[in-house]
PDB file of N, CA and C in Angstrom:
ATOM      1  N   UNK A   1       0.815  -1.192   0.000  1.00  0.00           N
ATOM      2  CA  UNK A   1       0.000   0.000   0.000  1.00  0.00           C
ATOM      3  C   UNK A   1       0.860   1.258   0.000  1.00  0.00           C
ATOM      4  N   UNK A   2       2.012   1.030   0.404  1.00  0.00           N
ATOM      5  CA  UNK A   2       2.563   2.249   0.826  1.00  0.00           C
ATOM      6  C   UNK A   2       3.549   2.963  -1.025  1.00  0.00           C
ATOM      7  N   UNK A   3       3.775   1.547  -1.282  1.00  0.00           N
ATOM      8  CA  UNK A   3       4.157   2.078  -2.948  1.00  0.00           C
ATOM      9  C   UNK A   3       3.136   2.591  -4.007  1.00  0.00           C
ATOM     10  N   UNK A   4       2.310   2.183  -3.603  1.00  0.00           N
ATOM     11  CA  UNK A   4       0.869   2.247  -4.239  1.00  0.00           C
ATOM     12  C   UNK A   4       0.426   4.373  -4.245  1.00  0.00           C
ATOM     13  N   UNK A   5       0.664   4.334  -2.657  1.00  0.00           N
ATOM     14  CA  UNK A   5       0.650   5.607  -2.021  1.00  0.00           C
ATOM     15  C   UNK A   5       1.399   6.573  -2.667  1.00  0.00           C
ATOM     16  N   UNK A   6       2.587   6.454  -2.583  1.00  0.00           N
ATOM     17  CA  UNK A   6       4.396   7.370  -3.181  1.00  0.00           C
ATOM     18  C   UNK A   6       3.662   7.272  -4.480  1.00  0.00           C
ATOM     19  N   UNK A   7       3.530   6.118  -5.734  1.00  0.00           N
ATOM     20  CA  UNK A   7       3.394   6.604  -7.051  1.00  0.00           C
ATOM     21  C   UNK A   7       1.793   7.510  -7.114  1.00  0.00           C
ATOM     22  N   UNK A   8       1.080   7.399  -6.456  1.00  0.00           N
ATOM     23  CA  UNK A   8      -0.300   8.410  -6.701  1.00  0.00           C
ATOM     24  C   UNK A   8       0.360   9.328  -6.261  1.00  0.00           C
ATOM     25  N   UNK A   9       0.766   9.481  -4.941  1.00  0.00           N
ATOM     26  CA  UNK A   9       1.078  11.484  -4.832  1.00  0.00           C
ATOM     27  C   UNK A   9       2.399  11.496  -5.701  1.00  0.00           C
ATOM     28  N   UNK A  10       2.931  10.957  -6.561  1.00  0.00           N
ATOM     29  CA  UNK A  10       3.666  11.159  -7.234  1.00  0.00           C
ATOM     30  C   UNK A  10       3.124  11.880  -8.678  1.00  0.00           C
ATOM     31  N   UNK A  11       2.282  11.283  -9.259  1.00  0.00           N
ATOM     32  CA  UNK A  11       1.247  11.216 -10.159  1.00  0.00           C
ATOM     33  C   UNK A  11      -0.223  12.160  -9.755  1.00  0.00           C
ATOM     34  N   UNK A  12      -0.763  12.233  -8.994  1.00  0.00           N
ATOM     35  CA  UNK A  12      -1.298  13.032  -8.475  1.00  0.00           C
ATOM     36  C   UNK A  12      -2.731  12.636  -8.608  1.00  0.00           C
ATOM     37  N   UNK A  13      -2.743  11.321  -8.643  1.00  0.00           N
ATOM     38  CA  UNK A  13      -3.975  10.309  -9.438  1.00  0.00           C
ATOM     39  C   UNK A  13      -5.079  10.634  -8.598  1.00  0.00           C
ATOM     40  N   UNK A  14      -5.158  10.386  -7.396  1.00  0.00           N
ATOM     41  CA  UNK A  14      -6.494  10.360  -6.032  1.00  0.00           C
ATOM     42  C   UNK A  14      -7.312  11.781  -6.036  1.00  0.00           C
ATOM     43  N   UNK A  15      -5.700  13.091  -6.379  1.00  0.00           N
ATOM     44  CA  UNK A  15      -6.033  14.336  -5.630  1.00  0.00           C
ATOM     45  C   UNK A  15      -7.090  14.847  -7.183  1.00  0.00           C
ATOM     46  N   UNK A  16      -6.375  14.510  -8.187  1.00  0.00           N
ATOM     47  CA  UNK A  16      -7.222  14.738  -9.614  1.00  0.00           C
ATOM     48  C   UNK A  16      -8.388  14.537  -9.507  1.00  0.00           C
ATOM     49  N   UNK A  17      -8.601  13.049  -9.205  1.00  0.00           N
ATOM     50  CA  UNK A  17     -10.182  12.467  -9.165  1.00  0.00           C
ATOM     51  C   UNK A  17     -10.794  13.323  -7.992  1.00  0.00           C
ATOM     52  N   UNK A  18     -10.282  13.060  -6.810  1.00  0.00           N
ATOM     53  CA  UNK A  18     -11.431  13.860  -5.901  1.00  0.00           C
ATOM     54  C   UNK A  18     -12.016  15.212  -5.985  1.00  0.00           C
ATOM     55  N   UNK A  19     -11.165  15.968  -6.974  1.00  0.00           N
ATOM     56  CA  UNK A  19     -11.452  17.476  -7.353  1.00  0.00           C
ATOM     57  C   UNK A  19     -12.348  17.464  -7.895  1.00  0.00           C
ATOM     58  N   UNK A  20     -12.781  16.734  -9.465  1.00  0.00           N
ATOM     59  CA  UNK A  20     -13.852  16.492 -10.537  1.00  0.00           C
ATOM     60  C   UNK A  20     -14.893  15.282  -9.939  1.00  0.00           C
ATOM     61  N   UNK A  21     -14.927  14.799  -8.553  1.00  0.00           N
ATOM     62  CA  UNK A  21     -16.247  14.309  -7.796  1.00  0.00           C
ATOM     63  C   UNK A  21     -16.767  14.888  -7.331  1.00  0.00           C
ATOM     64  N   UNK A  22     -18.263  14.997  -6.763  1.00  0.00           N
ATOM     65  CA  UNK A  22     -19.599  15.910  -6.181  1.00  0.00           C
ATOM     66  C   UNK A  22     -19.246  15.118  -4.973  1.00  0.00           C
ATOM     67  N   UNK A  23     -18.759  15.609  -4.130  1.00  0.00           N
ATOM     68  CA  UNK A  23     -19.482  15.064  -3.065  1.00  0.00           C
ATOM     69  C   UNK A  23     -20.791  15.533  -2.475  1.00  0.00           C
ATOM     70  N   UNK A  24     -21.763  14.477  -2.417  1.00  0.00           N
ATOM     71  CA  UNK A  24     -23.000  14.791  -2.478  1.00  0.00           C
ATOM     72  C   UNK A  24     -23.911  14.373  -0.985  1.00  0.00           C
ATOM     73  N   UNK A  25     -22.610  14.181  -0.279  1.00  0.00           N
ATOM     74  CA  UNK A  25     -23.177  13.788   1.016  1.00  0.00           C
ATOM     75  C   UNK A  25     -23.513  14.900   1.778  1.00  0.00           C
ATOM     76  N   UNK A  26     -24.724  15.523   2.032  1.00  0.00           N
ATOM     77  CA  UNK A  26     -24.624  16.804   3.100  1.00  0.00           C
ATOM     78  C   UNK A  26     -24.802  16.940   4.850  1.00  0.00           C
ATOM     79  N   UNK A  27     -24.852  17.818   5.465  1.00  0.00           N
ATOM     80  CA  UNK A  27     -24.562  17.746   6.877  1.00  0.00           C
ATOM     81  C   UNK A  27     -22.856  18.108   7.014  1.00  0.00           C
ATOM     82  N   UNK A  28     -23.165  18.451   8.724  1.00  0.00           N
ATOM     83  CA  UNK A  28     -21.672  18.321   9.062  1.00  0.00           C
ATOM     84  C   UNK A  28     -21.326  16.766   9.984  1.00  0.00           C
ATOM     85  N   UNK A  29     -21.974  15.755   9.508  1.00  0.00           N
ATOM     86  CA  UNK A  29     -21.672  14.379  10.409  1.00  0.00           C
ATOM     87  C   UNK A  29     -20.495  13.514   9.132  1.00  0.00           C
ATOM     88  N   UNK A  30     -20.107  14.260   8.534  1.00  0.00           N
ATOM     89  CA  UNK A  30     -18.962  13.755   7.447  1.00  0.00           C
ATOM     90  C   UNK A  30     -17.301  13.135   8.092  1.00  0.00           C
ATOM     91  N   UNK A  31     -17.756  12.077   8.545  1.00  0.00           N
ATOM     92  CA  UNK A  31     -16.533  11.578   9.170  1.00  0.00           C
ATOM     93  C   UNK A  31     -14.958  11.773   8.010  1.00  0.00           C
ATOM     94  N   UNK A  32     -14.995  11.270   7.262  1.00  0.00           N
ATOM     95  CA  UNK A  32     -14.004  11.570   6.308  1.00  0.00           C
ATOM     96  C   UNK A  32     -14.135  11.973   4.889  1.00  0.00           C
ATOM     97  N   UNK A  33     -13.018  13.108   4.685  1.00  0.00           N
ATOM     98  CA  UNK A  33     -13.513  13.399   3.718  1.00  0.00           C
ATOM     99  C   UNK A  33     -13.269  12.567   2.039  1.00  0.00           C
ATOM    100  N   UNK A  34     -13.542  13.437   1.092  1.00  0.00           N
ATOM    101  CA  UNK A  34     -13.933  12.894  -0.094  1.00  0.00           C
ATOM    102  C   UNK A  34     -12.254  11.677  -0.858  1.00  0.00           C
ATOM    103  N   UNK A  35     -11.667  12.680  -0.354  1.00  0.00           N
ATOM    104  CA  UNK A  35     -10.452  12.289  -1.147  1.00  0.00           C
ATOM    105  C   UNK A  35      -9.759  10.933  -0.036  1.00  0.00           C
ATOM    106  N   UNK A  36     -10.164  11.299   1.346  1.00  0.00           N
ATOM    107  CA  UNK A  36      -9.395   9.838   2.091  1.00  0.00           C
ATOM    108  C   UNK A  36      -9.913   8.475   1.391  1.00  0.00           C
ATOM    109  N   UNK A  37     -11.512   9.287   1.322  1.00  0.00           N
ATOM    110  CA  UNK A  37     -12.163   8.111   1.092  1.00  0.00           C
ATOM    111  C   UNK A  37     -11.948   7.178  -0.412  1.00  0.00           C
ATOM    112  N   UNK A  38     -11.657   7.955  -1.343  1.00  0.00           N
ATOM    113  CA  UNK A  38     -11.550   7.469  -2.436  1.00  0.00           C
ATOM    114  C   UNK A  38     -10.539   6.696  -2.266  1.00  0.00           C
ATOM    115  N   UNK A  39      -9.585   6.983  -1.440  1.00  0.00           N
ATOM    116  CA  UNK A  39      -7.702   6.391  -1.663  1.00  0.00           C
ATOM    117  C   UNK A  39      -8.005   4.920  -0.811  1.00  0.00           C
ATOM    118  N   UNK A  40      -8.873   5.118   0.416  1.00  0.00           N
ATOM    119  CA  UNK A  40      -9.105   3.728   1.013  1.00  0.00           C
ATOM    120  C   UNK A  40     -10.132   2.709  -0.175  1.00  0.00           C
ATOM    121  N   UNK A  41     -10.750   3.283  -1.040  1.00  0.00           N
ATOM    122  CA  UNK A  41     -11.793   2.641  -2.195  1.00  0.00           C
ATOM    123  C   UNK A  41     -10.845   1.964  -2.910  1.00  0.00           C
ATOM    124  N   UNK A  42      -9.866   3.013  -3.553  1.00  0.00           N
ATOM    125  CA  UNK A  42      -8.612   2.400  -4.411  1.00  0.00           C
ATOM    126  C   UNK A  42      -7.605   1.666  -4.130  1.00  0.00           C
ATOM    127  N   UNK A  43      -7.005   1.906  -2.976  1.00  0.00           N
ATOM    128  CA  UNK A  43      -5.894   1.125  -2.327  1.00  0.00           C
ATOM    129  C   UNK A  43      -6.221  -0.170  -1.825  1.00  0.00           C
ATOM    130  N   UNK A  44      -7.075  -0.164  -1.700  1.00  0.00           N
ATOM    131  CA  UNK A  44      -7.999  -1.762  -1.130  1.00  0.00           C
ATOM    132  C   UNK A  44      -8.324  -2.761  -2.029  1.00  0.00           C
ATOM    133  N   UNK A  45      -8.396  -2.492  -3.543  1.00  0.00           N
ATOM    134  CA  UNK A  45      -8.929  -3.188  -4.325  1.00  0.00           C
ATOM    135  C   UNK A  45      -7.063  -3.092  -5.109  1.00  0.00           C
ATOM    136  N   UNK A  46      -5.765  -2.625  -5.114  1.00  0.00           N
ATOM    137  CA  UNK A  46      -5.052  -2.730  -5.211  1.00  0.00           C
ATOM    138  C   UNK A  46      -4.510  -3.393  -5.151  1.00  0.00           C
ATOM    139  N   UNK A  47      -4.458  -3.628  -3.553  1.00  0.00           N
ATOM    140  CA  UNK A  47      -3.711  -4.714  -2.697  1.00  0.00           C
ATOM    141  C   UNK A  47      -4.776  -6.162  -2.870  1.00  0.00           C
ATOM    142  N   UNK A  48      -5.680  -6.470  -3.327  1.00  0.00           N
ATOM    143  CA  UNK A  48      -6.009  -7.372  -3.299  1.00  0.00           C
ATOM    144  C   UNK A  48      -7.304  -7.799  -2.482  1.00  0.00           C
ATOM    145  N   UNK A  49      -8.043  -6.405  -1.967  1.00  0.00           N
ATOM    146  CA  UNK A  49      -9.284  -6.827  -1.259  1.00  0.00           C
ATOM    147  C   UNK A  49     -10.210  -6.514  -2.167  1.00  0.00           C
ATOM    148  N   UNK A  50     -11.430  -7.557  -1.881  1.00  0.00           N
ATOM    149  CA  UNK A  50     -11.913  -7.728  -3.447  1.00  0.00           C
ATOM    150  C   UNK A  50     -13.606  -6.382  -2.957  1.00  0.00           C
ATOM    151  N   UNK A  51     -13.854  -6.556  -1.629  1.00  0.00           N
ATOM    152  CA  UNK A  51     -14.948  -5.548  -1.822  1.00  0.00           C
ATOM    153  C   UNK A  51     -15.076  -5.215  -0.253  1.00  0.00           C
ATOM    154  N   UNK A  52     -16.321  -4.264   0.274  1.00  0.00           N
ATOM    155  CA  UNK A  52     -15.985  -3.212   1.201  1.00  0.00           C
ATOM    156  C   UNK A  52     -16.225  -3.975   2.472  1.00  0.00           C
ATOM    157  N   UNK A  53     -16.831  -5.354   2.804  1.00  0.00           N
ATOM    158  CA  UNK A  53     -16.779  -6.213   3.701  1.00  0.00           C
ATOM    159  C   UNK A  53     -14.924  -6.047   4.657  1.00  0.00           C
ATOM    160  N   UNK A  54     -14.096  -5.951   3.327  1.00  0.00           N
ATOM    161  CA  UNK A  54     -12.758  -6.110   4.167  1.00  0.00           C
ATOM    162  C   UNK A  54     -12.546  -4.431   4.910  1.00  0.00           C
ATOM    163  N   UNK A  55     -13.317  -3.602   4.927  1.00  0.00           N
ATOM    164  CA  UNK A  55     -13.009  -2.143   5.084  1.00  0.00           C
ATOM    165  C   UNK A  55     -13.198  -2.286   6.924  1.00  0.00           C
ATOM    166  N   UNK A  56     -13.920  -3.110   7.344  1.00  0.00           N
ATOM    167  CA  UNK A  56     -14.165  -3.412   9.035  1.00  0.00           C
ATOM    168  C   UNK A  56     -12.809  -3.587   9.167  1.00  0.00           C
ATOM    169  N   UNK A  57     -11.646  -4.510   8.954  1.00  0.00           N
ATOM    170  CA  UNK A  57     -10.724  -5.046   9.152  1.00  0.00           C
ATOM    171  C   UNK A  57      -9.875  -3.997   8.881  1.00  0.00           C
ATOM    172  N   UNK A  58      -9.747  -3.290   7.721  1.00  0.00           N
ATOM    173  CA  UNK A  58      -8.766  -2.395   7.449  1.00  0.00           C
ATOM    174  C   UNK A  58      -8.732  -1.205   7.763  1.00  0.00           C
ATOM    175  N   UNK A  59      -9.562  -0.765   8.476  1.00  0.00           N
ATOM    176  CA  UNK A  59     -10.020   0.602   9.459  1.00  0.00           C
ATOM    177  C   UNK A  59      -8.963   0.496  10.276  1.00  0.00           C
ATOM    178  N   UNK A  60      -8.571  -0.110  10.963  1.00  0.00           N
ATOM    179  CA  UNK A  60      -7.715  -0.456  11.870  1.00  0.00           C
ATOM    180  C   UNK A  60      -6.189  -0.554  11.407  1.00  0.00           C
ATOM    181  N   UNK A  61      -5.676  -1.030  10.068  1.00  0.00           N
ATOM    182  CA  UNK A  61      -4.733  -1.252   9.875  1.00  0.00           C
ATOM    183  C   UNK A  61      -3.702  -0.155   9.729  1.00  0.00           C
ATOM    184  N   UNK A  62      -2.300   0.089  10.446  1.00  0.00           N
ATOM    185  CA  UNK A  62      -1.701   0.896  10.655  1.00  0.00           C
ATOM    186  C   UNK A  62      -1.482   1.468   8.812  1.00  0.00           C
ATOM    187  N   UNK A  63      -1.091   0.933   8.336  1.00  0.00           N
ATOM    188  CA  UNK A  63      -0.787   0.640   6.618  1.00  0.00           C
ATOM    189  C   UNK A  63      -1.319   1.524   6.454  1.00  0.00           C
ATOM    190  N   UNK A  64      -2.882   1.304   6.363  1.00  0.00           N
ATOM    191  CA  UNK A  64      -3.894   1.598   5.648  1.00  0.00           C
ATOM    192  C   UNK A  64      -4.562   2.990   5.936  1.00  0.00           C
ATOM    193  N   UNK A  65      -4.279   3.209   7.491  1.00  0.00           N
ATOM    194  CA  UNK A  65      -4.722   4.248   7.958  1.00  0.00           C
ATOM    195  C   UNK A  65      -3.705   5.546   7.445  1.00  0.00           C
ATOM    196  N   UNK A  66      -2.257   5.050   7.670  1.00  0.00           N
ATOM    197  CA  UNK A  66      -1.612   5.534   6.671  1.00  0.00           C
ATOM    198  C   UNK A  66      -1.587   6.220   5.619  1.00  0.00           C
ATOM    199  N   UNK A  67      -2.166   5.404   4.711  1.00  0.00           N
ATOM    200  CA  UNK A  67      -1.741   5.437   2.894  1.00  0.00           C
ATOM    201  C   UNK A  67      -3.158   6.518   2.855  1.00  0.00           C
ATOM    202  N   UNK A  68      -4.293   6.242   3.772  1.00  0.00           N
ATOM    203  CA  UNK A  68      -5.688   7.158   3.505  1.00  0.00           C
ATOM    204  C   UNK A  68      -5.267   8.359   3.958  1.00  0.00           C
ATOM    205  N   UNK A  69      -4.662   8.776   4.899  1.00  0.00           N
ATOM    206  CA  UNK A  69      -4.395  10.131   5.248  1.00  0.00           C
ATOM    207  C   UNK A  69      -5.652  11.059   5.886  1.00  0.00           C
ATOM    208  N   UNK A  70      -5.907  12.271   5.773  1.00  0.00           N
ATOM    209  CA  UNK A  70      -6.971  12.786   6.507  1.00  0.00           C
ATOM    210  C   UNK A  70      -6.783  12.324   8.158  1.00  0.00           C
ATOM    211  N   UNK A  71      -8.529  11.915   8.776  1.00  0.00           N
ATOM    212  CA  UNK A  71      -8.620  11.750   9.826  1.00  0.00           C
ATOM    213  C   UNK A  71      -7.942  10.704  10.837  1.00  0.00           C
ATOM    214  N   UNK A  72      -8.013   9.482   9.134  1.00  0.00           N
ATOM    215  CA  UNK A  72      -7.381   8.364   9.707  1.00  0.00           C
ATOM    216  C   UNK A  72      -6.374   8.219  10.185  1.00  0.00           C
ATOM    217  N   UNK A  73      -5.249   8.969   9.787  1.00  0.00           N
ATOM    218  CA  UNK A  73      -3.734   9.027  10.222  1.00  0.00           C
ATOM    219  C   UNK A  73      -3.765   9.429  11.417  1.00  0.00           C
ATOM    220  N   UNK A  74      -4.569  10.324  11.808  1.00  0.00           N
ATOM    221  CA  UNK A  74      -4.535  10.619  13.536  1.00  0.00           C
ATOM    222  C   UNK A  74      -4.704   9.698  14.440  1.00  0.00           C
ATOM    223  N   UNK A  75      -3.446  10.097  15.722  1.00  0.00           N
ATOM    224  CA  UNK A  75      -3.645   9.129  16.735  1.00  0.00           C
ATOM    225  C   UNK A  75      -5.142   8.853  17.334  1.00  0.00           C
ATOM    226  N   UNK A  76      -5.514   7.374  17.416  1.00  0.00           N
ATOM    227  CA  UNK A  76      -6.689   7.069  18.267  1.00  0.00           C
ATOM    228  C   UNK A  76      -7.734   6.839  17.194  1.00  0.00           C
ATOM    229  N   UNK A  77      -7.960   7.078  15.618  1.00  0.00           N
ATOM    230  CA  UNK A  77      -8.255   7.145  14.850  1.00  0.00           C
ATOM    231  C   UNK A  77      -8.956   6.122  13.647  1.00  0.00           C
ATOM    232  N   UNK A  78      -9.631   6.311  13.003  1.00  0.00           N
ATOM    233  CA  UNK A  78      -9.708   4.794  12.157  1.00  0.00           C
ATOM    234  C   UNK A  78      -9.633   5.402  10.392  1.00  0.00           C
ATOM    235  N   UNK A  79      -9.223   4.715   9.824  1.00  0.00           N
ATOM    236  CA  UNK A  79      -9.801   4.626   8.439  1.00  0.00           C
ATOM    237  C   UNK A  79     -11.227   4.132   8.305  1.00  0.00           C
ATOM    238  N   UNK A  80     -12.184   4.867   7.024  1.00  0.00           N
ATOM    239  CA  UNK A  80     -13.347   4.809   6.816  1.00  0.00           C
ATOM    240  C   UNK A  80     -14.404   2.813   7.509  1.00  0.00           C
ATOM    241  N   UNK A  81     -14.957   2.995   8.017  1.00  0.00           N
ATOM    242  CA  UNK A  81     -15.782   1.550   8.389  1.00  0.00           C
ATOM    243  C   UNK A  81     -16.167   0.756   7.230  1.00  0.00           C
ATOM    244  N   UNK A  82     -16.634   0.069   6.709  1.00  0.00           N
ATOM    245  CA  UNK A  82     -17.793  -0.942   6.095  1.00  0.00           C
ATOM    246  C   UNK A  82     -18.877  -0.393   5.335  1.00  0.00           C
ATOM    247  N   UNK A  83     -19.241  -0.010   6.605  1.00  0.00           N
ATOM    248  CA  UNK A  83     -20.765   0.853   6.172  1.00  0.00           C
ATOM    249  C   UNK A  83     -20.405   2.164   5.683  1.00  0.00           C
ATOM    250  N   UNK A  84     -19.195   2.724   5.747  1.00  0.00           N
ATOM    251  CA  UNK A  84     -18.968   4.080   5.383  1.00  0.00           C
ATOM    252  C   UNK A  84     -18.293   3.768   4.105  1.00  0.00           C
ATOM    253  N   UNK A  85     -17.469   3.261   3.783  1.00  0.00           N
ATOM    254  CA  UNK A  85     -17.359   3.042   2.333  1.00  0.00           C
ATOM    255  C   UNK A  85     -18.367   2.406   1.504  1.00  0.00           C
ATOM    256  N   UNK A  86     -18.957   1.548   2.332  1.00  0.00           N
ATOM    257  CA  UNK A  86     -20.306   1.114   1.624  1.00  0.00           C
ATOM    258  C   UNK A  86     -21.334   2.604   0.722  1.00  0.00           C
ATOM    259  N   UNK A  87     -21.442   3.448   1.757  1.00  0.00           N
ATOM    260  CA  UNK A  87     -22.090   4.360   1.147  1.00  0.00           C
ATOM    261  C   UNK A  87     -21.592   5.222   0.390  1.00  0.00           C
ATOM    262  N   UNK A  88     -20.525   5.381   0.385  1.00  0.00           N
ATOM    263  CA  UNK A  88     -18.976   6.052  -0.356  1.00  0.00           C
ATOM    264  C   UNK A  88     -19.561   5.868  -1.859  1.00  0.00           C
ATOM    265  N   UNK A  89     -18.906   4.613  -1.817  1.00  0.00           N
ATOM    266  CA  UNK A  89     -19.126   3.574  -3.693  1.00  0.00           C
ATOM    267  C   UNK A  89     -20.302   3.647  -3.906  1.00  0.00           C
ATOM    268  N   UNK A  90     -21.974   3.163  -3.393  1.00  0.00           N
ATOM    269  CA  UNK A  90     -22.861   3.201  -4.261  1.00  0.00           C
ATOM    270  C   UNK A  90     -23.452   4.490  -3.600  1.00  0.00           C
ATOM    271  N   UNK A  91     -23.437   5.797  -3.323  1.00  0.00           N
ATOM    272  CA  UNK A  91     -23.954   6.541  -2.748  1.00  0.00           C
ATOM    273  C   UNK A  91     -23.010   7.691  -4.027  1.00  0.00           C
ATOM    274  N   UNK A  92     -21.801   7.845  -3.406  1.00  0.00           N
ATOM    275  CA  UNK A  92     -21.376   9.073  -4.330  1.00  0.00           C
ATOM    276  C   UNK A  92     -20.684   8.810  -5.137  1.00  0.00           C
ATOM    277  N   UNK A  93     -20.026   7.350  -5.329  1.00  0.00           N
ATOM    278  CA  UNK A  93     -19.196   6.964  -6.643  1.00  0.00           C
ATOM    279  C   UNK A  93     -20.079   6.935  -8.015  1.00  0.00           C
ATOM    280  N   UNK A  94     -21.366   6.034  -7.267  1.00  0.00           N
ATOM    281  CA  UNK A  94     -21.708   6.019  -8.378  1.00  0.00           C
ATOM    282  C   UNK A  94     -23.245   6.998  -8.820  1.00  0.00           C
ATOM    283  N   UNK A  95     -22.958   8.193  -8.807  1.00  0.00           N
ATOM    284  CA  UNK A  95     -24.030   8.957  -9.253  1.00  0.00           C
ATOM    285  C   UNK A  95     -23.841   9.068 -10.742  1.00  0.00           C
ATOM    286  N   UNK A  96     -24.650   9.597 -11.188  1.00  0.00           N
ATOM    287  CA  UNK A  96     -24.213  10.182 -12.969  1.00  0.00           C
ATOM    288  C   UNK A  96     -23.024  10.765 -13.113  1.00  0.00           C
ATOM    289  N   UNK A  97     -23.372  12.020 -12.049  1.00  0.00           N
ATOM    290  CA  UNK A  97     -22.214  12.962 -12.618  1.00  0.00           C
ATOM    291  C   UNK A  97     -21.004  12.595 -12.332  1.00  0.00           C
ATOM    292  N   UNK A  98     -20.569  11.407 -11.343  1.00  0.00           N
ATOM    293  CA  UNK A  98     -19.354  11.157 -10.841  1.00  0.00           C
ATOM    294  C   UNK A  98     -18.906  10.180 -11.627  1.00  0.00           C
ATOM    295  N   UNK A  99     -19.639   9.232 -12.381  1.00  0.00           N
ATOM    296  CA  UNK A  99     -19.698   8.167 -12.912  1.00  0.00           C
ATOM    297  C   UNK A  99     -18.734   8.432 -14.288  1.00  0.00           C
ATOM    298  N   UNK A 100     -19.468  10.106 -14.732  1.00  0.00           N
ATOM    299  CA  UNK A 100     -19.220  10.816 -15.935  1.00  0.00           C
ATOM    300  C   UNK A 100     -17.443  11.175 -15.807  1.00  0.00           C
ATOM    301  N   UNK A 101     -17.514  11.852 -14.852  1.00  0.00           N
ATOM    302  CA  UNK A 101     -16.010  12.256 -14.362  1.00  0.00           C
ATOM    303  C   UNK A 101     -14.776  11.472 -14.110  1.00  0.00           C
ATOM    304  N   UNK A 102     -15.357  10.034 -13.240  1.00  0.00           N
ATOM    305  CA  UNK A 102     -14.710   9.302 -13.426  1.00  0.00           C
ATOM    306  C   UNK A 102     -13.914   8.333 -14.885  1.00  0.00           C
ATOM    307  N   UNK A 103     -15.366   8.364 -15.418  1.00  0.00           N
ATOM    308  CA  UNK A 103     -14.536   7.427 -16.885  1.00  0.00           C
ATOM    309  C   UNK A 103     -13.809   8.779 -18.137  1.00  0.00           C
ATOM    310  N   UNK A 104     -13.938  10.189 -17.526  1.00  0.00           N
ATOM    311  CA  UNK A 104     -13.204  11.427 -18.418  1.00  0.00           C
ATOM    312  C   UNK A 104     -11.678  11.527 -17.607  1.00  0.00           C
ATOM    313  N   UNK A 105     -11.753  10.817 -16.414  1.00  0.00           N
ATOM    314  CA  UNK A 105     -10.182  11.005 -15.830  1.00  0.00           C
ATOM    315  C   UNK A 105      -8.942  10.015 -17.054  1.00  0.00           C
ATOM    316  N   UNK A 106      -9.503   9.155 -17.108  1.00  0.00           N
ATOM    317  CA  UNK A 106      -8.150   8.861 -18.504  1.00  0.00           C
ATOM    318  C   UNK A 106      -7.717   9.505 -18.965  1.00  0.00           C
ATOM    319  N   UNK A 107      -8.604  10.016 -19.527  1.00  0.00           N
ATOM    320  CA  UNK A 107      -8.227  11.303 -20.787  1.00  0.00           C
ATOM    321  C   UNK A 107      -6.891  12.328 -20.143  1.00  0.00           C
ATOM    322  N   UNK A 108      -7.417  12.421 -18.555  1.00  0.00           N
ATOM    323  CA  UNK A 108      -5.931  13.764 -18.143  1.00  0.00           C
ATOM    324  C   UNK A 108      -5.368  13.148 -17.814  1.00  0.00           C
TER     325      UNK A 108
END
């Protein structure tokens, strides 16, 4: 995860995408924001976890909490839950307009 990490902020892959996504979640009960969340979406299916069931387990993982950055890196802290990436992916990944943005990121 952590090479995975160095070549995106190298590349600037996560910070690109999260700019041209809606986040469409409103309130201030927004545990993490848009861009941790995407990098725990991506980095997870990287390394080999196949869907958001493993996100309970990897909330916790020093790695992982790591490579997501934001809230998670703070002491005492977690990377996004289960249920919070759950709503992540079919909640704001996949709306139209993000859907749209997402498959125009090749292109840059």
């Amino acid at each position: 995860m952590l090479a995975c990490r160095e070549l995106d902020e190298a590349l600037g892959l996560s910070e690109m995408g999260a700019d041209l996504l809606h986040d469409s979640r409103l309130g201030q009960n927004k545990q993490h924001q848009l861009l941790p969340l995407l990098r725990q979406s991506i980095y997870s299916r990287l390394v080999g976890y196949e869907d958001v069931n493993d996100a309970e387990r990897l909330c916790v993982d020093p790695a992982m909490r790591h490579v997501v950055g934001g809230r998670a890196s703070q002491p005492e802290q977690q990377a996004a839950s289960s249920s919070e990436v759950g709503r992540f992916e079919t909640g704001t990944l996949s709306s139209k307009r993000n859907l749209t943005a997402l498959m125009n990121l090749s292109g840059r």
